[in-house]
C-alpha atoms as a PDB file:
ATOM      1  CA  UNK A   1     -24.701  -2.309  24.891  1.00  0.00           C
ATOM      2  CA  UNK A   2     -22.605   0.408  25.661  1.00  0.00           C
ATOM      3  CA  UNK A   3     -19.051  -2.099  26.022  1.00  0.00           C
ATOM      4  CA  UNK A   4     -20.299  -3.550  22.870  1.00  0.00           C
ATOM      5  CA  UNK A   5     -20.519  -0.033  20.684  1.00  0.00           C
ATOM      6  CA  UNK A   6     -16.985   0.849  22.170  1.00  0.00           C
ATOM      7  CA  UNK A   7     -15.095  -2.780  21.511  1.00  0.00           C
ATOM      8  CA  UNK A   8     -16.886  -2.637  18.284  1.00  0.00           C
ATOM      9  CA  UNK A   9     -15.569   0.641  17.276  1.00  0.00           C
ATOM     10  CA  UNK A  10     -12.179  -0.194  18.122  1.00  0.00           C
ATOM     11  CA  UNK A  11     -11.811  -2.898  15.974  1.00  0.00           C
ATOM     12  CA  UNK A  12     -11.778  -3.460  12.179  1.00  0.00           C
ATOM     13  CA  UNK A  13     -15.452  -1.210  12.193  1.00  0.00           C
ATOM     14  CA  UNK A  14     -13.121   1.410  13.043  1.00  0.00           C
ATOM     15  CA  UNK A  15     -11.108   1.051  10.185  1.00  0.00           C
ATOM     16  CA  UNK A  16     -13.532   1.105   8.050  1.00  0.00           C
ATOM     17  CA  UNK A  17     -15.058   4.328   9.863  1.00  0.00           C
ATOM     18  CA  UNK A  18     -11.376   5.875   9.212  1.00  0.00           C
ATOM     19  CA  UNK A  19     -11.422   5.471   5.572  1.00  0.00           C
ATOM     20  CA  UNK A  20     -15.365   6.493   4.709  1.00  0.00           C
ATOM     21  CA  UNK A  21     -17.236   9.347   4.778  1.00  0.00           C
ATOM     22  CA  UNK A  22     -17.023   9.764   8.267  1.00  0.00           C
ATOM     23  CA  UNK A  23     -15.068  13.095   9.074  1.00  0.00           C
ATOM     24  CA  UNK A  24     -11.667  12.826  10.662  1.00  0.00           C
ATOM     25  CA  UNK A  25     -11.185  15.014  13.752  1.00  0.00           C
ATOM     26  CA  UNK A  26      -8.562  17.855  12.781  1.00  0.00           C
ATOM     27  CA  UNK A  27      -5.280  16.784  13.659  1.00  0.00           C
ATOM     28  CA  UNK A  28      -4.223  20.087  15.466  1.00  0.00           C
ATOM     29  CA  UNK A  29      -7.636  20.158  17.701  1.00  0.00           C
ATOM     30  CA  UNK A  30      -7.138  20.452  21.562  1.00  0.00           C
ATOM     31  CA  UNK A  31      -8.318  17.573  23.060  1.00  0.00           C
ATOM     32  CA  UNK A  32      -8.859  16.850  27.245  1.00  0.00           C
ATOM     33  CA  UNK A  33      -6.403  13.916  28.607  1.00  0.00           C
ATOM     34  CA  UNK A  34      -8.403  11.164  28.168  1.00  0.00           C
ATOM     35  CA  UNK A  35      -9.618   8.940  31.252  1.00  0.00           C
ATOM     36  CA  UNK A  36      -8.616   5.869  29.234  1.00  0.00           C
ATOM     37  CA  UNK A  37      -6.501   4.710  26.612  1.00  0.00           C
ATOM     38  CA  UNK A  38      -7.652   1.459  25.099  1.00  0.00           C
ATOM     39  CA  UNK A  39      -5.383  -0.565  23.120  1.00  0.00           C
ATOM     40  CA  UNK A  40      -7.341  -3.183  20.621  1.00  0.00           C
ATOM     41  CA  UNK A  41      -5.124  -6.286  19.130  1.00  0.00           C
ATOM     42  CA  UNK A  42      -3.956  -5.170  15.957  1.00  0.00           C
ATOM     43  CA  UNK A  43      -5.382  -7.154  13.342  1.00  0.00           C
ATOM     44  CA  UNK A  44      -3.562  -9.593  11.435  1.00  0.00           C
ATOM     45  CA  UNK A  45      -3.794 -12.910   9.012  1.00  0.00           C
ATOM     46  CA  UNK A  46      -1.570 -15.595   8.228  1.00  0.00           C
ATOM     47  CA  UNK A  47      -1.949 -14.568   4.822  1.00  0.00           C
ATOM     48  CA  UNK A  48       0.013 -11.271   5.570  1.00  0.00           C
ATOM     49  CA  UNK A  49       3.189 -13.054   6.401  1.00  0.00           C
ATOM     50  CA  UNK A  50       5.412 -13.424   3.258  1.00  0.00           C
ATOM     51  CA  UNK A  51       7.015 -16.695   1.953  1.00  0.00           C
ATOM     52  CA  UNK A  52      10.556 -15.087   1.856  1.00  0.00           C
ATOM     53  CA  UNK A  53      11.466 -11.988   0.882  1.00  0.00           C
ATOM     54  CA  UNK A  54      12.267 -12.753  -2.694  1.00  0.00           C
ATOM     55  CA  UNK A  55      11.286 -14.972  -5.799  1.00  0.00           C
ATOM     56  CA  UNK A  56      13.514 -17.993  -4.352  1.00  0.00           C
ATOM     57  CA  UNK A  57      11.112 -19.959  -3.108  1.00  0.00           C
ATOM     58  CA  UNK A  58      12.356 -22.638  -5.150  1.00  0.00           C
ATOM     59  CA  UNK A  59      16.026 -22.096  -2.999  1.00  0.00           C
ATOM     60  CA  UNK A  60      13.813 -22.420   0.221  1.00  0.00           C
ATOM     61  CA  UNK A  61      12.139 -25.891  -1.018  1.00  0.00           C
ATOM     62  CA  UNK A  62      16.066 -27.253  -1.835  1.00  0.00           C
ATOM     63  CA  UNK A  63      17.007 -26.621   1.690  1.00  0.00           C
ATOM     64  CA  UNK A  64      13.959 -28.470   2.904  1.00  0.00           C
ATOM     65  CA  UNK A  65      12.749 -25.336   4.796  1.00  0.00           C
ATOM     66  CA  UNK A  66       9.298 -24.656   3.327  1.00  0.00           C
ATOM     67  CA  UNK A  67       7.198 -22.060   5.023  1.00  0.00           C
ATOM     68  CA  UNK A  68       4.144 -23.701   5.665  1.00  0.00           C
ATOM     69  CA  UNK A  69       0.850 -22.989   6.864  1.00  0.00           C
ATOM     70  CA  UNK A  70       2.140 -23.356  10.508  1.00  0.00           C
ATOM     71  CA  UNK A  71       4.680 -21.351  10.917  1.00  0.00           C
ATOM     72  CA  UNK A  72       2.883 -18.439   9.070  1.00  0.00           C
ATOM     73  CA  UNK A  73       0.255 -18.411  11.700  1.00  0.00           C
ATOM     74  CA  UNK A  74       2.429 -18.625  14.351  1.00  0.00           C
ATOM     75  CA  UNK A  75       4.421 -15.631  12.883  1.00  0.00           C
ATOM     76  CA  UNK A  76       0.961 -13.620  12.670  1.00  0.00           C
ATOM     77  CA  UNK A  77      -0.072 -14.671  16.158  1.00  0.00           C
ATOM     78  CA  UNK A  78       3.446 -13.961  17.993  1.00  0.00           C
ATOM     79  CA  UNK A  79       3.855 -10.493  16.001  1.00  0.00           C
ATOM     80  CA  UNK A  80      -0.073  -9.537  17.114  1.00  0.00           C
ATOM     81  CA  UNK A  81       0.705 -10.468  20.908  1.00  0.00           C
ATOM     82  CA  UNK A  82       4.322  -8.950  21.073  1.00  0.00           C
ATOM     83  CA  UNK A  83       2.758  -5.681  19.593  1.00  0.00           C
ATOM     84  CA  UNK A  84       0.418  -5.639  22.355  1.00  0.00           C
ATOM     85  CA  UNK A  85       2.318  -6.521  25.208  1.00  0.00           C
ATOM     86  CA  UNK A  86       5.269  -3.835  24.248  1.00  0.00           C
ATOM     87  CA  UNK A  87       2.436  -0.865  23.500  1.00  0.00           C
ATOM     88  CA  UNK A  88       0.784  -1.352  26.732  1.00  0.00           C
ATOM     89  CA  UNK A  89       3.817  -1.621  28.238  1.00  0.00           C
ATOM     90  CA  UNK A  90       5.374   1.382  27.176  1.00  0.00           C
ATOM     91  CA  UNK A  91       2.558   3.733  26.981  1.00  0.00           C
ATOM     92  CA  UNK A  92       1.962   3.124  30.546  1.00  0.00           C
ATOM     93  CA  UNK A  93       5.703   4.002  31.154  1.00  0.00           C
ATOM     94  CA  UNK A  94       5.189   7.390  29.924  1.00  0.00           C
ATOM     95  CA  UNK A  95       2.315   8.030  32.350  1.00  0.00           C
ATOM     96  CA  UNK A  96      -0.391   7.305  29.660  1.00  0.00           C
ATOM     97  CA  UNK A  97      -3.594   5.747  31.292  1.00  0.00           C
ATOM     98  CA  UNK A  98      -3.250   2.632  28.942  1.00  0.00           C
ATOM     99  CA  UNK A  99      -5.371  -0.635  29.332  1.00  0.00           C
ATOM    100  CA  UNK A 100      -6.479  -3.772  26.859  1.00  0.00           C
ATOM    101  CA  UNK A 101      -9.469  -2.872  25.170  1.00  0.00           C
ATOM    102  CA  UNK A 102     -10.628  -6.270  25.545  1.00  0.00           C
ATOM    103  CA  UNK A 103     -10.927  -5.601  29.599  1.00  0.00           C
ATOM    104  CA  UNK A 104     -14.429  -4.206  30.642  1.00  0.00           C
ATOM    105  CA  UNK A 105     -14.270   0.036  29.834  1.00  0.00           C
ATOM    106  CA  UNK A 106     -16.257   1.773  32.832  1.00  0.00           C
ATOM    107  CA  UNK A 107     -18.690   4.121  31.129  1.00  0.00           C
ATOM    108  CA  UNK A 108     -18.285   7.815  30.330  1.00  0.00           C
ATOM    109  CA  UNK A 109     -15.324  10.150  30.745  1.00  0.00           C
ATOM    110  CA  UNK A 110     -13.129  10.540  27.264  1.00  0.00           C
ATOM    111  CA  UNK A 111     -10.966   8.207  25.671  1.00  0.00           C
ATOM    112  CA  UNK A 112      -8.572   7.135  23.305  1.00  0.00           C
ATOM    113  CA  UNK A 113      -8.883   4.146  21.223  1.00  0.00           C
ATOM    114  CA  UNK A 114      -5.654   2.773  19.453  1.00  0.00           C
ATOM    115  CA  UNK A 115      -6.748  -0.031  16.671  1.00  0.00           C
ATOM    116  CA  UNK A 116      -4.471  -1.255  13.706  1.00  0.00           C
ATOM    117  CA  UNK A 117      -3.530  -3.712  11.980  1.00  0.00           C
ATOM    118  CA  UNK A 118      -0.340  -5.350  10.792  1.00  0.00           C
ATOM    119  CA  UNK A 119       0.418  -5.228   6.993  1.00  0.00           C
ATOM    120  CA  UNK A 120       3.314  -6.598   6.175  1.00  0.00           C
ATOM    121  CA  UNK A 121       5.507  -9.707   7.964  1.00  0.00           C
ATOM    122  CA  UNK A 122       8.549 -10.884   5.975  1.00  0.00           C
ATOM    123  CA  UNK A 123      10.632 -13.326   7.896  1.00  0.00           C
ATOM    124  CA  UNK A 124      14.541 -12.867   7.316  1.00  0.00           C
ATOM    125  CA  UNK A 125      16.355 -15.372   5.481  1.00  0.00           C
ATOM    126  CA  UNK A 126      17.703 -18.187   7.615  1.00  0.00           C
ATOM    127  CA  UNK A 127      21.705 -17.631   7.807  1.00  0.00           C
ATOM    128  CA  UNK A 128      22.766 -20.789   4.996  1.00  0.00           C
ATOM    129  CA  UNK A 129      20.432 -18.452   2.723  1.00  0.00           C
ATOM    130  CA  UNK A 130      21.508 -15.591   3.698  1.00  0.00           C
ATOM    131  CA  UNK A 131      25.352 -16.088   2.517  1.00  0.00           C
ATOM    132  CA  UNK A 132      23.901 -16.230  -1.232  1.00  0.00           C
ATOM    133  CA  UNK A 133      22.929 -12.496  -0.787  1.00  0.00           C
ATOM    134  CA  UNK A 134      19.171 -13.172  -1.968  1.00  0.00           C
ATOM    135  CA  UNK A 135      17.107 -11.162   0.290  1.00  0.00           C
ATOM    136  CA  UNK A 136      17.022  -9.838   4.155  1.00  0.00           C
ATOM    137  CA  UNK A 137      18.432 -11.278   6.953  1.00  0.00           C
ATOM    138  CA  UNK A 138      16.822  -9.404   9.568  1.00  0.00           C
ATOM    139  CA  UNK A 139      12.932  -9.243   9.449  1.00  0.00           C
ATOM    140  CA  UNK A 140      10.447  -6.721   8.893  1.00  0.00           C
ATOM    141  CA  UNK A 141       7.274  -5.576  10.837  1.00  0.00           C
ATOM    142  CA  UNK A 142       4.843  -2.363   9.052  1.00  0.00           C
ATOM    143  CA  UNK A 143       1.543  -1.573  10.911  1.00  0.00           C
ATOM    144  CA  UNK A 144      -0.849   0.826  10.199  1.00  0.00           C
ATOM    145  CA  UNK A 145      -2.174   2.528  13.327  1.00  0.00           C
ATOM    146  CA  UNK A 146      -5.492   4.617  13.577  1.00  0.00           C
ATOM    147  CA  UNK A 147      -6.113   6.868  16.751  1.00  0.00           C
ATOM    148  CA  UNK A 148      -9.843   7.324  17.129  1.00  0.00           C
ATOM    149  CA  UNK A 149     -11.378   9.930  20.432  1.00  0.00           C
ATOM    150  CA  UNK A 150     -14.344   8.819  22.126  1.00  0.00           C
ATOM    151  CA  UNK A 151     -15.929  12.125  23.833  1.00  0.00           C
ATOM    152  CA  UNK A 152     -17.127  12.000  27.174  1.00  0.00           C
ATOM    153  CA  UNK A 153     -20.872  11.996  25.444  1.00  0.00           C
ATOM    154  CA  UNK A 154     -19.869   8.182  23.458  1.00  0.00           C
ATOM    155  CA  UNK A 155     -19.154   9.869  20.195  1.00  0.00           C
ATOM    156  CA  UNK A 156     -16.410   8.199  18.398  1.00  0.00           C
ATOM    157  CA  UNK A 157     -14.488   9.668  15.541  1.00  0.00           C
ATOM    158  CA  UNK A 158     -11.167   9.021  13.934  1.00  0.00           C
ATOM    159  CA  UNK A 159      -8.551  11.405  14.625  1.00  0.00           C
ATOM    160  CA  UNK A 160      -5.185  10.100  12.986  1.00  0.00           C
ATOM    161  CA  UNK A 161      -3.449   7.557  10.743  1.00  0.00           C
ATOM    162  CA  UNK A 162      -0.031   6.713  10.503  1.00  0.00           C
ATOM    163  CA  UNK A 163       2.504   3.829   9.691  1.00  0.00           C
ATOM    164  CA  UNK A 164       5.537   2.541  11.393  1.00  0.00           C
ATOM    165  CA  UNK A 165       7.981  -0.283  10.147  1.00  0.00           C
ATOM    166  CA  UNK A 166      10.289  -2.350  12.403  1.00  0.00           C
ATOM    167  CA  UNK A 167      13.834  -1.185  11.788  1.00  0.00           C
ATOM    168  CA  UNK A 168      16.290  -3.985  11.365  1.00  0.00           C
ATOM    169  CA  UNK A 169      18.716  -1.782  13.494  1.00  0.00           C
ATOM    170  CA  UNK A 170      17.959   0.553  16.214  1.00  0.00           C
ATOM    171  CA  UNK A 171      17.316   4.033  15.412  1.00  0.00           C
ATOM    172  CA  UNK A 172      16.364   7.125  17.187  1.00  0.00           C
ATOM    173  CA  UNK A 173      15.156   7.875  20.932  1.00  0.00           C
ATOM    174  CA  UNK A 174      12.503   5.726  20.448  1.00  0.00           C
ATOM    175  CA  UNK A 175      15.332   2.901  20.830  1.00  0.00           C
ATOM    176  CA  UNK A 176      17.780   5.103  22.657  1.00  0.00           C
ATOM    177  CA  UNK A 177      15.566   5.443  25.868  1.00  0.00           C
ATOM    178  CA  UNK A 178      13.690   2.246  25.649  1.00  0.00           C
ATOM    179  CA  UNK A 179      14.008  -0.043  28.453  1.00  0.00           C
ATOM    180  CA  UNK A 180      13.777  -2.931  26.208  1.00  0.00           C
ATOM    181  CA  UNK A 181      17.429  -4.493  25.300  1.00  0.00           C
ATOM    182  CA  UNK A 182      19.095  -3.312  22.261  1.00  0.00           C
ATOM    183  CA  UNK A 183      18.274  -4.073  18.961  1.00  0.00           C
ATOM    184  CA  UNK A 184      19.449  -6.443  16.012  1.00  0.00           C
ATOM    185  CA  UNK A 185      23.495  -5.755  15.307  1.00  0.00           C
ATOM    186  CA  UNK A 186      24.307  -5.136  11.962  1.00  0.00           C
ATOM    187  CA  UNK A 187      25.699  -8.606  11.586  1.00  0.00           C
ATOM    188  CA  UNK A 188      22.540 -10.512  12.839  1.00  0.00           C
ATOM    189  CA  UNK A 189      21.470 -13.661  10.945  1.00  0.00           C
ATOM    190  CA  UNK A 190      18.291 -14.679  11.343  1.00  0.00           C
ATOM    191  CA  UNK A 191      18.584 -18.901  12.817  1.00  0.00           C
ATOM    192  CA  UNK A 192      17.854 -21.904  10.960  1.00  0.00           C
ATOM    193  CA  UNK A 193      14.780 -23.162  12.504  1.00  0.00           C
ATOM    194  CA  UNK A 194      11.453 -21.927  12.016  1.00  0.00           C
ATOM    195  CA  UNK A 195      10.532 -21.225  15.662  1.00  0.00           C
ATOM    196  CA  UNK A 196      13.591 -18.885  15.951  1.00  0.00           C
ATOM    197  CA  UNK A 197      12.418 -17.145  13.138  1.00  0.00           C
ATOM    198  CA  UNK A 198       9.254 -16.765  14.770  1.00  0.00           C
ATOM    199  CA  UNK A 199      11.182 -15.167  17.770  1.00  0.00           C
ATOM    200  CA  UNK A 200      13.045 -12.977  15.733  1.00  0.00           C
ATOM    201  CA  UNK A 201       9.555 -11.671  14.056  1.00  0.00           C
ATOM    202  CA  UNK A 202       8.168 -10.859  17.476  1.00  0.00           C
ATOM    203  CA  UNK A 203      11.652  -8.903  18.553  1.00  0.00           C
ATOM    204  CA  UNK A 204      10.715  -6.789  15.329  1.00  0.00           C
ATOM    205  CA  UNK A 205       6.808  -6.348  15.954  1.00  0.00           C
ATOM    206  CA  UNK A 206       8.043  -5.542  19.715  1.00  0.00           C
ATOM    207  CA  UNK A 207      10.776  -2.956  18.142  1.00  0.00           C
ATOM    208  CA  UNK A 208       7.386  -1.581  16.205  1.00  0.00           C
ATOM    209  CA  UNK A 209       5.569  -0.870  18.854  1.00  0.00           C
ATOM    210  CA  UNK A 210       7.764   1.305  20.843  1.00  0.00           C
ATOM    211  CA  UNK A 211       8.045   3.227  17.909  1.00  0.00           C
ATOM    212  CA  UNK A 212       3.802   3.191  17.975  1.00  0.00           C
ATOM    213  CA  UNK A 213       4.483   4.275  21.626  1.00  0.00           C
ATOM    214  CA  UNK A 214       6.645   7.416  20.955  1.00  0.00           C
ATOM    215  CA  UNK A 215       4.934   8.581  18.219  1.00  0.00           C
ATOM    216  CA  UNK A 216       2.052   8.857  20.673  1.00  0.00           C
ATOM    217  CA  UNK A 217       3.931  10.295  23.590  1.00  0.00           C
ATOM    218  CA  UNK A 218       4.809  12.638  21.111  1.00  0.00           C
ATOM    219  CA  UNK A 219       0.976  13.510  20.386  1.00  0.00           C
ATOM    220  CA  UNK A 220       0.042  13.006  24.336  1.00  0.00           C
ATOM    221  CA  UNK A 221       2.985  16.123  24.948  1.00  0.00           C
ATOM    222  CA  UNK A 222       2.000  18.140  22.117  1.00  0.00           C
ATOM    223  CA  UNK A 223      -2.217  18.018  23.869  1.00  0.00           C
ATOM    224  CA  UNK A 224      -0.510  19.030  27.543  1.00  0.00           C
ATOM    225  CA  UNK A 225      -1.115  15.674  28.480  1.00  0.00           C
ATOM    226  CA  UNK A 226       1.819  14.384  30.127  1.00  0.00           C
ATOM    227  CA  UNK A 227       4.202  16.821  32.104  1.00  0.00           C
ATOM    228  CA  UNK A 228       6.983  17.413  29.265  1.00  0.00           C
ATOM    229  CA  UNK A 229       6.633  18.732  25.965  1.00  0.00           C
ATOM    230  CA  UNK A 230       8.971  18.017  22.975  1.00  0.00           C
ATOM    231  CA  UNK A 231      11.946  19.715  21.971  1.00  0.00           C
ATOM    232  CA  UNK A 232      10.834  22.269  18.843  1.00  0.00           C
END
């Protein structure tokens, strides 16, 4: 029962927690370093992922490159895992006690749960399309991330919100000292074929969630939780 309250409130429950009457902790409170960080999948649908990023749907049907039901879900499913993968990943890199939430949580001790959910996918416009100058060619990835602490006695509240977008270029030390390869060059075009496409969406929901990750290194310095703290 206990695993089932936690995994519960890490998912879309939480949410909902976040944005009722429940109180939000203070962000500036002084919190212990948790025991555990659990990571939930952020929560996505098909139906996020947009068509194209304009009103030329028509242009898309004259190429014969229709976005169909397919390749939407695959979009939402490889953005969901690569956001996953890469948060874990690099939360554990900065010394962060980070695990699945999914895996069994031993009980007490503090935590931190991380839950989400993806917003917005909009693939880029495949490179033929792209030459008519009638929408992105790189793209995009927004999540909206909620940070809820579970004290040591199972109390769960939410703590903070925040956003984060997938730049279509690198940007900041949340790139710089990544140890993930460089990001898009200015001159990318996003490939033909829809599978590509789909890789290029995950290289953005990856590029997300680093910035997830040092946005919450950031936090974990600011509580004395990891050795450094930021510059002022």
């Amino acid at each position: 029962m206990r695993r089932r309250a936690l995994l519960g409130g890490v998912g879309s429950g939480a949410l909902a927690i976040a944005g009722c009457s429940t109180p939000h902790l203070p962000a500036d409170i002084r919190l212990p370093r948790p025991e555990h960080v659990y990571v939930a999948d952020f929560h996505v649908s098909p139906a996020t992922v947009n068509l194209d990023t304009n009103q030329f749907s028509y242009v898309m049907e004259a190429f014969a490159m229709p976005r169909d039901a397919r390749s939407r879900a695959a979009d939402a499913a490889a953005a969901q895992k690569a956001i996953a993968t890469a948060l874990l990943a690099e939360l554990r890199t900065f010394g962060l006690p980070a695990e699945a939430a999914g895996a069994a949580p031993p009980p007490g001790g503090p935590a931190l749960l991380l839950t989400g959910r993806i917003t917005n996918i909009t693939e880029g416009l495949p490179s033929n399309l792209a030459l008519l100058s009638v929408g992105d060619t790189a793209s995009q990835v927004n999540v909206r991330c909620t940070l809820l602490w579970r004290a040591a006695d199972g109390t769960t509240l939410p703590w903070q919100d925040f956003t984060e977008a997938a730049p279509v270029t690198p940007d900041g030390a949340a790139e710089a000292d990544s140890s993930d390869p460089a990001g898009i060059p200015l001159g990318y075009i996003v490939p033909r074929t829809a599978d590509a496409r789909t890789r290029e969406v995950a290289q953005q929901a990856e590029r997300v969630a680093r910035r997830l990750a040092h946005r919450i290194r950031t936090i974990a310095q600011v509580q004395g939780w990891l050795a450094t703290t930021p510059p002022s």
